[in-house]
Protein backbone atom coordinates (compact mmCIF):
# COMPACT_ATOMS: atom_id res chain seq x y z
CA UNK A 1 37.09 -29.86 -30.71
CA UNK A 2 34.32 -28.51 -28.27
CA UNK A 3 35.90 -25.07 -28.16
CA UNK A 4 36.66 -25.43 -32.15
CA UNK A 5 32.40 -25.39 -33.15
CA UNK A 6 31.25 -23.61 -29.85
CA UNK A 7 33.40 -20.62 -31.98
CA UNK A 8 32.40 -21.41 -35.44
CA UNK A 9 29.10 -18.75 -35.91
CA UNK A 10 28.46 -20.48 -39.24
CA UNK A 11 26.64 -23.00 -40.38
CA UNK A 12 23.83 -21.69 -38.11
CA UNK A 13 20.58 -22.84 -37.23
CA UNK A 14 18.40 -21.13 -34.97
CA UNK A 15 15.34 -22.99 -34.77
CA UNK A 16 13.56 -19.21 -33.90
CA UNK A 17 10.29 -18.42 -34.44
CA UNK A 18 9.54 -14.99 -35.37
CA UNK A 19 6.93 -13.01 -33.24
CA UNK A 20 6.48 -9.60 -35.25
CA UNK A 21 8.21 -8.08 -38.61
CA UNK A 22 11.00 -6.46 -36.37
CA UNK A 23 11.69 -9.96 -35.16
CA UNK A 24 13.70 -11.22 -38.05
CA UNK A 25 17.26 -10.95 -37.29
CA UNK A 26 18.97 -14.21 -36.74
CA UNK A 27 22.41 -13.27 -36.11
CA UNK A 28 23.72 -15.74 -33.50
CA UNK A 29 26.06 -13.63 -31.21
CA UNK A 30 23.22 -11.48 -31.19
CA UNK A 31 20.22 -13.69 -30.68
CA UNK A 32 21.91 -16.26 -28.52
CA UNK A 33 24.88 -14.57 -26.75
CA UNK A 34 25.82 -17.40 -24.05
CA UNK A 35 24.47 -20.60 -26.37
CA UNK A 36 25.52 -19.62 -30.14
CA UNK A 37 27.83 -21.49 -32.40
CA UNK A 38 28.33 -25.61 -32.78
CA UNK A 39 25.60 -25.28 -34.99
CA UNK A 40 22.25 -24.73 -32.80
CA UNK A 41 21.19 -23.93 -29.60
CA UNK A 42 21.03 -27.09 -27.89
CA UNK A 43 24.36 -28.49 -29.33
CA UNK A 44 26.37 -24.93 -28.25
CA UNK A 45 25.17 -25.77 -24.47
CA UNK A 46 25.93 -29.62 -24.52
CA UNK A 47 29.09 -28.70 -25.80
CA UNK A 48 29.49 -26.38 -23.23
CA UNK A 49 28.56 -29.02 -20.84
CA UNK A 50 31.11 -31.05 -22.28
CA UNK A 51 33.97 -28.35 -21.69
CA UNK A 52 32.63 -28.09 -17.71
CA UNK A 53 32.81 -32.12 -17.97
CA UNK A 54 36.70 -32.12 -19.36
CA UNK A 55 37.38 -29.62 -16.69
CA UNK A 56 36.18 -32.09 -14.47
CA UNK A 57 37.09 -35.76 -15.10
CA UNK A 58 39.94 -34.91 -17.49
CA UNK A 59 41.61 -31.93 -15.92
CA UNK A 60 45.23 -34.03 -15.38
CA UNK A 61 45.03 -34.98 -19.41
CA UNK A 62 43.89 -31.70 -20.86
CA UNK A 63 47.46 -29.81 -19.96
CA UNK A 64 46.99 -26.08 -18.16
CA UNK A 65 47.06 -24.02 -21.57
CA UNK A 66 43.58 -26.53 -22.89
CA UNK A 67 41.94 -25.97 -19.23
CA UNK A 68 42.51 -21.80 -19.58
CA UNK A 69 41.29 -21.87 -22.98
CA UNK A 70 38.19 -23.76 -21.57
CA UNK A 71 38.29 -21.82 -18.93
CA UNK A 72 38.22 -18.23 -21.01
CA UNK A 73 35.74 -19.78 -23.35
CA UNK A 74 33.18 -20.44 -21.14
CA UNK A 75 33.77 -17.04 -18.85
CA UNK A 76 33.67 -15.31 -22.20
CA UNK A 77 30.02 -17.13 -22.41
CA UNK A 78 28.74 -17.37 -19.48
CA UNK A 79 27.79 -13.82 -18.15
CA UNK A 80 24.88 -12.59 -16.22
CA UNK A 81 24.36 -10.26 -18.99
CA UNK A 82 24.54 -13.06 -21.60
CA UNK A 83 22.03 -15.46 -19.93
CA UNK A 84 19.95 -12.70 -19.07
CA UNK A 85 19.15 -12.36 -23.25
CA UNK A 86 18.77 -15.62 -22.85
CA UNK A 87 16.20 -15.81 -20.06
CA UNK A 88 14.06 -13.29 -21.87
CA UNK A 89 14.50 -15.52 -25.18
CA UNK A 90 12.78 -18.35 -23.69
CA UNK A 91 10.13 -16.38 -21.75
CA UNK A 92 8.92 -15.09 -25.12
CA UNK A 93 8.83 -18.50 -26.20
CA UNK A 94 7.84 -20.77 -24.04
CA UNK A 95 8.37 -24.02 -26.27
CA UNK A 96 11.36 -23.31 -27.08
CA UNK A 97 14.12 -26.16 -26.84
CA UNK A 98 11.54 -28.54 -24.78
CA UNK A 99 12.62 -31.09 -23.70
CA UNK A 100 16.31 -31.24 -25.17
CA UNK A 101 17.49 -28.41 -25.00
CA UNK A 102 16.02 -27.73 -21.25
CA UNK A 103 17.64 -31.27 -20.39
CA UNK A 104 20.50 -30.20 -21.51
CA UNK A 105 20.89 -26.18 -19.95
CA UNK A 106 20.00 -28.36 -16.57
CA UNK A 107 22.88 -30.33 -17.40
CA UNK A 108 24.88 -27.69 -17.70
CA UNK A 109 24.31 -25.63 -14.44
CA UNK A 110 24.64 -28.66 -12.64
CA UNK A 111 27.94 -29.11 -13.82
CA UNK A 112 28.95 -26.25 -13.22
CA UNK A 113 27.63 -26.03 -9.66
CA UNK A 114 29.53 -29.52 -8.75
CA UNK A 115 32.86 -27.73 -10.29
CA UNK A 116 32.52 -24.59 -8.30
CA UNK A 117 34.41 -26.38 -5.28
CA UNK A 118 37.96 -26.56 -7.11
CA UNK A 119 37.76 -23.72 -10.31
CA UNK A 120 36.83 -20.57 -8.86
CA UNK A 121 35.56 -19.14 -12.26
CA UNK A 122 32.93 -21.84 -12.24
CA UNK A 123 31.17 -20.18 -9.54
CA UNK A 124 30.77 -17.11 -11.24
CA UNK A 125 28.79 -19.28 -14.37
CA UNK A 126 26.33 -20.96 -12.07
CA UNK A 127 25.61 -17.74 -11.07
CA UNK A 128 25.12 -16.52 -14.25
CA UNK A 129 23.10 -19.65 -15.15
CA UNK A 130 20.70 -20.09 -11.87
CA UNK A 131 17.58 -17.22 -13.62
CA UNK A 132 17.66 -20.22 -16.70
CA UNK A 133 18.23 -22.62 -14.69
CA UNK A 134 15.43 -21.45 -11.91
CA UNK A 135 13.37 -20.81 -15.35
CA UNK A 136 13.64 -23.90 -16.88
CA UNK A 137 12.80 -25.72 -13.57
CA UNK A 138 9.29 -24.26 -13.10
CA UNK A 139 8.12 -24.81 -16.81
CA UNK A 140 9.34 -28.71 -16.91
CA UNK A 141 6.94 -28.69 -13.16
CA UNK A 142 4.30 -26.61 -15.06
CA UNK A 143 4.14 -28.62 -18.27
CA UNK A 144 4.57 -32.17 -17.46
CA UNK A 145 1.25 -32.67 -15.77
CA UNK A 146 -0.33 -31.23 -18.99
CA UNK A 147 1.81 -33.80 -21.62
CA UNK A 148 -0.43 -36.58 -21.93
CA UNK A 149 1.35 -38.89 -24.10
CA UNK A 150 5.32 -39.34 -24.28
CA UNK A 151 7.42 -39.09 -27.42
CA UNK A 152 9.28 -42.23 -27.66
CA UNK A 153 11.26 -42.01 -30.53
CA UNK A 154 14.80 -41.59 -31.01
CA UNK A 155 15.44 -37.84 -31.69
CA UNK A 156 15.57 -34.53 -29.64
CA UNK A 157 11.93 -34.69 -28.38
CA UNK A 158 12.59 -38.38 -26.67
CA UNK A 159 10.97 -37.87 -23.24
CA UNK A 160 12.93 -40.52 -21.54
CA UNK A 161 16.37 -39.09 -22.49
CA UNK A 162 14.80 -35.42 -21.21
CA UNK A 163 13.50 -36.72 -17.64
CA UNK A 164 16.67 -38.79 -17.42
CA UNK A 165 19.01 -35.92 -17.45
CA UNK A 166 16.81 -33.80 -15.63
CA UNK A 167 16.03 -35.81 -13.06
CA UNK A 168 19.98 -35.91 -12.42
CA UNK A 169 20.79 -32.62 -13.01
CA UNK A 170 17.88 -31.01 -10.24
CA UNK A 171 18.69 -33.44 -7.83
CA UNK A 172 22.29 -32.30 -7.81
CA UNK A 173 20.63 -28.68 -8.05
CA UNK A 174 18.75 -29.40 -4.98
CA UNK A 175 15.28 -28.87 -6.77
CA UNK A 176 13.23 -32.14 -5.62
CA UNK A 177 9.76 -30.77 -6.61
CA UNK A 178 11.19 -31.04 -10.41
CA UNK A 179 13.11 -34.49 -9.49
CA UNK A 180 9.69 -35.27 -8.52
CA UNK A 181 8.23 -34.23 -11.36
CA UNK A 182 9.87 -36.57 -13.74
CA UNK A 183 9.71 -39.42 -11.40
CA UNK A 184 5.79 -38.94 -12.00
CA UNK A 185 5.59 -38.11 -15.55
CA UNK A 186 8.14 -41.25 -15.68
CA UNK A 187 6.08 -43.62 -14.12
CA UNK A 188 2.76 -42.21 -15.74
CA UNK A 189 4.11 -42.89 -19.55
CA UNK A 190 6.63 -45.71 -18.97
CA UNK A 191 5.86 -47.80 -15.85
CA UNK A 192 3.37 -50.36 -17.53
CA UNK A 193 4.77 -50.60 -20.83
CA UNK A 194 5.26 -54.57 -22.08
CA UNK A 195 8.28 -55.64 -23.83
CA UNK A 196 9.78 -53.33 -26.49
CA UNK A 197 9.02 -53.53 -30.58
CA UNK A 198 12.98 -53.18 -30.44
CA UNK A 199 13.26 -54.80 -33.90
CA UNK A 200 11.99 -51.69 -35.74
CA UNK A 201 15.10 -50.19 -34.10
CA UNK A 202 16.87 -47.87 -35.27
CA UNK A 203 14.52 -45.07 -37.13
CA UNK A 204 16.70 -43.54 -40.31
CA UNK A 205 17.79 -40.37 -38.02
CA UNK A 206 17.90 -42.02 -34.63
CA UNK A 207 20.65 -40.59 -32.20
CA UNK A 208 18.90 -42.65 -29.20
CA UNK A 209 17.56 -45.79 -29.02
CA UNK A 210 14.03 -45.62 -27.72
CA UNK A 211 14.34 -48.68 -25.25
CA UNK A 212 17.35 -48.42 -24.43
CA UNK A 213 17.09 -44.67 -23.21
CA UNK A 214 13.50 -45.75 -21.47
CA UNK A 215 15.46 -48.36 -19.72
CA UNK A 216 18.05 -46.16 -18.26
CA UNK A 217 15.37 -43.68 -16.95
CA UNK A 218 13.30 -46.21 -15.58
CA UNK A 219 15.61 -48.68 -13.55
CA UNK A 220 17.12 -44.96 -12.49
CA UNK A 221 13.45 -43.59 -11.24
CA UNK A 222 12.29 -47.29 -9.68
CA UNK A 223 15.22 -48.18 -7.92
CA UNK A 224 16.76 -51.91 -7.69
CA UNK A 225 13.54 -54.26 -7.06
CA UNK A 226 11.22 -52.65 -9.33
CA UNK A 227 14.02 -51.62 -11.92
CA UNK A 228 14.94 -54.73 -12.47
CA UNK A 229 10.98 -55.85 -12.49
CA UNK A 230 10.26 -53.28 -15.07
CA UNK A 231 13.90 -54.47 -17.17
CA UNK A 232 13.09 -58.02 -17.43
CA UNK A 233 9.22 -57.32 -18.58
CA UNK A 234 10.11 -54.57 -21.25
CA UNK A 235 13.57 -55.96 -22.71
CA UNK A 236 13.71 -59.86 -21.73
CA UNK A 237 17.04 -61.83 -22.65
CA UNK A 238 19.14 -58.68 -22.94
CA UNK A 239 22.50 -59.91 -24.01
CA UNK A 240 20.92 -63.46 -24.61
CA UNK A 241 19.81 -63.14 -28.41
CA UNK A 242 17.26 -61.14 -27.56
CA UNK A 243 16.86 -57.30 -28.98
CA UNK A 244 19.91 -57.97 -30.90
CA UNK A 245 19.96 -54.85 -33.09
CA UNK A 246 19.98 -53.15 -30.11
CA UNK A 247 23.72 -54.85 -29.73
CA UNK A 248 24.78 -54.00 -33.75
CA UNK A 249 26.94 -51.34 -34.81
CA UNK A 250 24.28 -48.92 -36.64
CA UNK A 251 24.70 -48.09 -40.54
CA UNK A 252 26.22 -44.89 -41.57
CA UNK A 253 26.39 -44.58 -45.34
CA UNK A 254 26.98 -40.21 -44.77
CA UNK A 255 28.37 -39.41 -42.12
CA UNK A 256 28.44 -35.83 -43.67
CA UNK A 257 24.67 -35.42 -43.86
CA UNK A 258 22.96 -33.69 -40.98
CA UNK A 259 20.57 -36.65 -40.09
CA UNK A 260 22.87 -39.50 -41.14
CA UNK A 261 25.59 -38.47 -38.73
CA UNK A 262 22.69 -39.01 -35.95
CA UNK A 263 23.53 -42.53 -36.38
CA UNK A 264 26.91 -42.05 -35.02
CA UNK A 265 25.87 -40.65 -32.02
CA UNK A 266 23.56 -43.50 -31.67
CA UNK A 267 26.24 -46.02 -31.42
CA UNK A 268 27.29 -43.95 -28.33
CA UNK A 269 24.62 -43.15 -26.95
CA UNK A 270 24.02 -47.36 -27.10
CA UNK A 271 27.48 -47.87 -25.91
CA UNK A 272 26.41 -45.36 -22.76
CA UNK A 273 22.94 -47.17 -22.11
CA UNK A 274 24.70 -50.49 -22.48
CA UNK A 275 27.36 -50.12 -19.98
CA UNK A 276 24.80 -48.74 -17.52
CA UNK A 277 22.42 -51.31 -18.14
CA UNK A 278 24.69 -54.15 -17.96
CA UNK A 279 24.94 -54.32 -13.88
CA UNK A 280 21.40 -55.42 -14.28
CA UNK A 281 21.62 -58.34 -16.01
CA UNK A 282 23.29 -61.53 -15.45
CA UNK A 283 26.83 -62.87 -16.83
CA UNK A 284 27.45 -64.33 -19.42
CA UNK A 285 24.77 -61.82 -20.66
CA UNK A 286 26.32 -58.48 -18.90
CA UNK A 287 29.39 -59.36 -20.67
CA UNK A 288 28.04 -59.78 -23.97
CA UNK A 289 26.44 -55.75 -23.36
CA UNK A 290 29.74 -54.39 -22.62
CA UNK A 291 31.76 -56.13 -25.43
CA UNK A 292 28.88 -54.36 -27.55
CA UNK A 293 29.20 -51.32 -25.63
CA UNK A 294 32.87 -51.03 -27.09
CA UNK A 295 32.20 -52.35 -30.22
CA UNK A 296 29.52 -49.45 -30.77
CA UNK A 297 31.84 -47.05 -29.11
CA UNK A 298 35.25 -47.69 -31.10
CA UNK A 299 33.31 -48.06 -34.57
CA UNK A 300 32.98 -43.81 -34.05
CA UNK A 301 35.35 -42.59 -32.43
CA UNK A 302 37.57 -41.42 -35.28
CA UNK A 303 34.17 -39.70 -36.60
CA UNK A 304 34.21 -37.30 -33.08
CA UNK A 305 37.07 -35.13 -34.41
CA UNK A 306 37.94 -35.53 -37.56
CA UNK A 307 34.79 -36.17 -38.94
CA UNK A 308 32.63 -33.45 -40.92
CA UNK A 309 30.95 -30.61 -39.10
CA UNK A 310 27.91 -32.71 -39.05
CA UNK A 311 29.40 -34.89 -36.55
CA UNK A 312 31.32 -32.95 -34.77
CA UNK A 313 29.80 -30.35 -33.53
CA UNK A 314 27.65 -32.27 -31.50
CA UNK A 315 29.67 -35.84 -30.70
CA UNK A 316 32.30 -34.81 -27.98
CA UNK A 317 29.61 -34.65 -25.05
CA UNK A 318 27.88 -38.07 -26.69
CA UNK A 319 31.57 -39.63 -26.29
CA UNK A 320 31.78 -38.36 -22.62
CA UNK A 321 28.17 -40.12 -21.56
CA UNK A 322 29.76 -43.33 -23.50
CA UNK A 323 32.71 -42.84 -21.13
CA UNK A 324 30.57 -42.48 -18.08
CA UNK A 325 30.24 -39.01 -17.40
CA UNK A 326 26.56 -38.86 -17.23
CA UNK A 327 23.67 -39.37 -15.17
């Protein structure tokens, strides 16, 4: 399925913002060479990520003809040349794809970098990816300081998600000023909150849940005694009655629209935050957040590939954090 939409050109939405009246052709191969396809930007290079991923955890169950597909796909992709256009892209536009998308590319090189040891062709793409990824490192360490409020809801521009992953993804990168960073910016717009309005949860569009995704950064960033502090203050009685919507099964009346299908990937995203977060409460509570956790996870999973494009162009690398590949 991730090769499938990484290769479908159309539908195709580019998110690009013209600079000049010779700066109007959108055609994806050519604006976007390495990250085209599966829709948009970000979505081509999580499901990228997501190939890298199955490479990595899955190799044994993918067969050798699905890992040399993968494998083509993503040397086809992932040229110096091709991230090059790329680098120059986001130069122009300095905006562009923050914080998701960045998150994301991060993500990516990462990956990439940790498979490098045992599939020789992933050396060659973290090579081609280290000018983004070197890119992308100074502007989240140039524009954090100058963010003064977070975005907290449950959509692409969630901060928490963002710092989460690229907290992760530079520490593995071996970039501490930008792990540093986020652990700021983290504690700056999270680390006095109170306990979380989770009953207004989830928005009509919501992929993430807002407190759930602050609570994964934040007992990640503060470590055991303070995480678990900063847990019990913002989302008391977890798994106890407490913030039960957080624990329901969201609502999808169409999964075929572009915003309702965000749903779906919110019951995995909740099944990923759930399993993380359940370590840091207490049984019979923890259990109660893992039966959830599968109960979110299984109400989807037939949506990830055989569901409209809406969904699945985008739900394979949600499925993988649900299954514990990420941070």
């Amino acid at each position: 399925m991730a090769r499938e939409v990484i290769a479908t050109a159309y539908p195709w939405a580019p998110a690009h913002v013209v600079l000049g009246p010779d700066d109007t052709d959108v055609t994806p191969a050519r604006l976007h060479p390495a990250f085209h396809g599966a829709l948009d930007w970000h979505s081509c290079v999580h499901m990228q990520w997501s190939l890298v991923t199955l490479l990595a955890r899955y190799a044994d169950a993918l067969g050798e003809q699905e890992r040399a597909a993968a494998r083509a796909l993503l040397s086809e992709r992932l040229t110096e040349e091709h991230v090059a256009v790329e680098v120059d892209y986001l130069r122009a536009r300095p905006g562009f794809e923050r914080p998701y998308g960045w998150a994301w590319a991060a993500q990516l090189a990462a990956a990439t970098a940790d498979l490098a040891a045992d599939v020789a062709e992933a050396r060659t793409w973290a090579q081609a990816l280290a000018p983004l990824t070197d890119l992308l490192a100074d502007r989240v360490v140039a524009h954090l300081p100058r963010q003064a409020y977070p975005v907290r809801h449950g959509k692409h521009q969630n901060d928490a998600f963002a710092l989460l992953l690229l907290r992760n993804a530079y520490r593995r990168l071996g970039r501490p000023d930008v792990v540093d960073a986020c652990a700021e910016a983290a504690g700056r717009w999270f680390g006095e909150d109170g306990p979380a309005p989770t009953g207004t949860e989830p928005g009509g569009s919501d992929f993430l849940s807002p407190a759930l995704t602050e609570a994964l950064l934040m007992t990640d960033a503060l470590g055991e005694r303070e995480g678990a502090a900063w847990l019990a203050r913002v989302l008391p009685g977890l798994g106890e009655g407490a913030h039960a919507h957080l624990l329901e099964v969201p609502l999808v009346l169409d999964p075929g629209d572009g915003q309702g299908a965000h749903l779906l990937g919110l019951a995995l995203s909740r099944a990923w935050a759930l399993r993380a977060l359940a370590p840091w409460v207490s049984e019979p509570a923890a259990a109660r957040v893992r039966e959830a956790a599968a109960r979110q996870e299984d109400a989807v999973l037939q949506q990830i590939t055989d569901g409209d494009f809406m969904a699945t162009h985008w739900l394979v690398s949600f499925a993988l954090l649900a299954d514990g590949a990420g941070p």
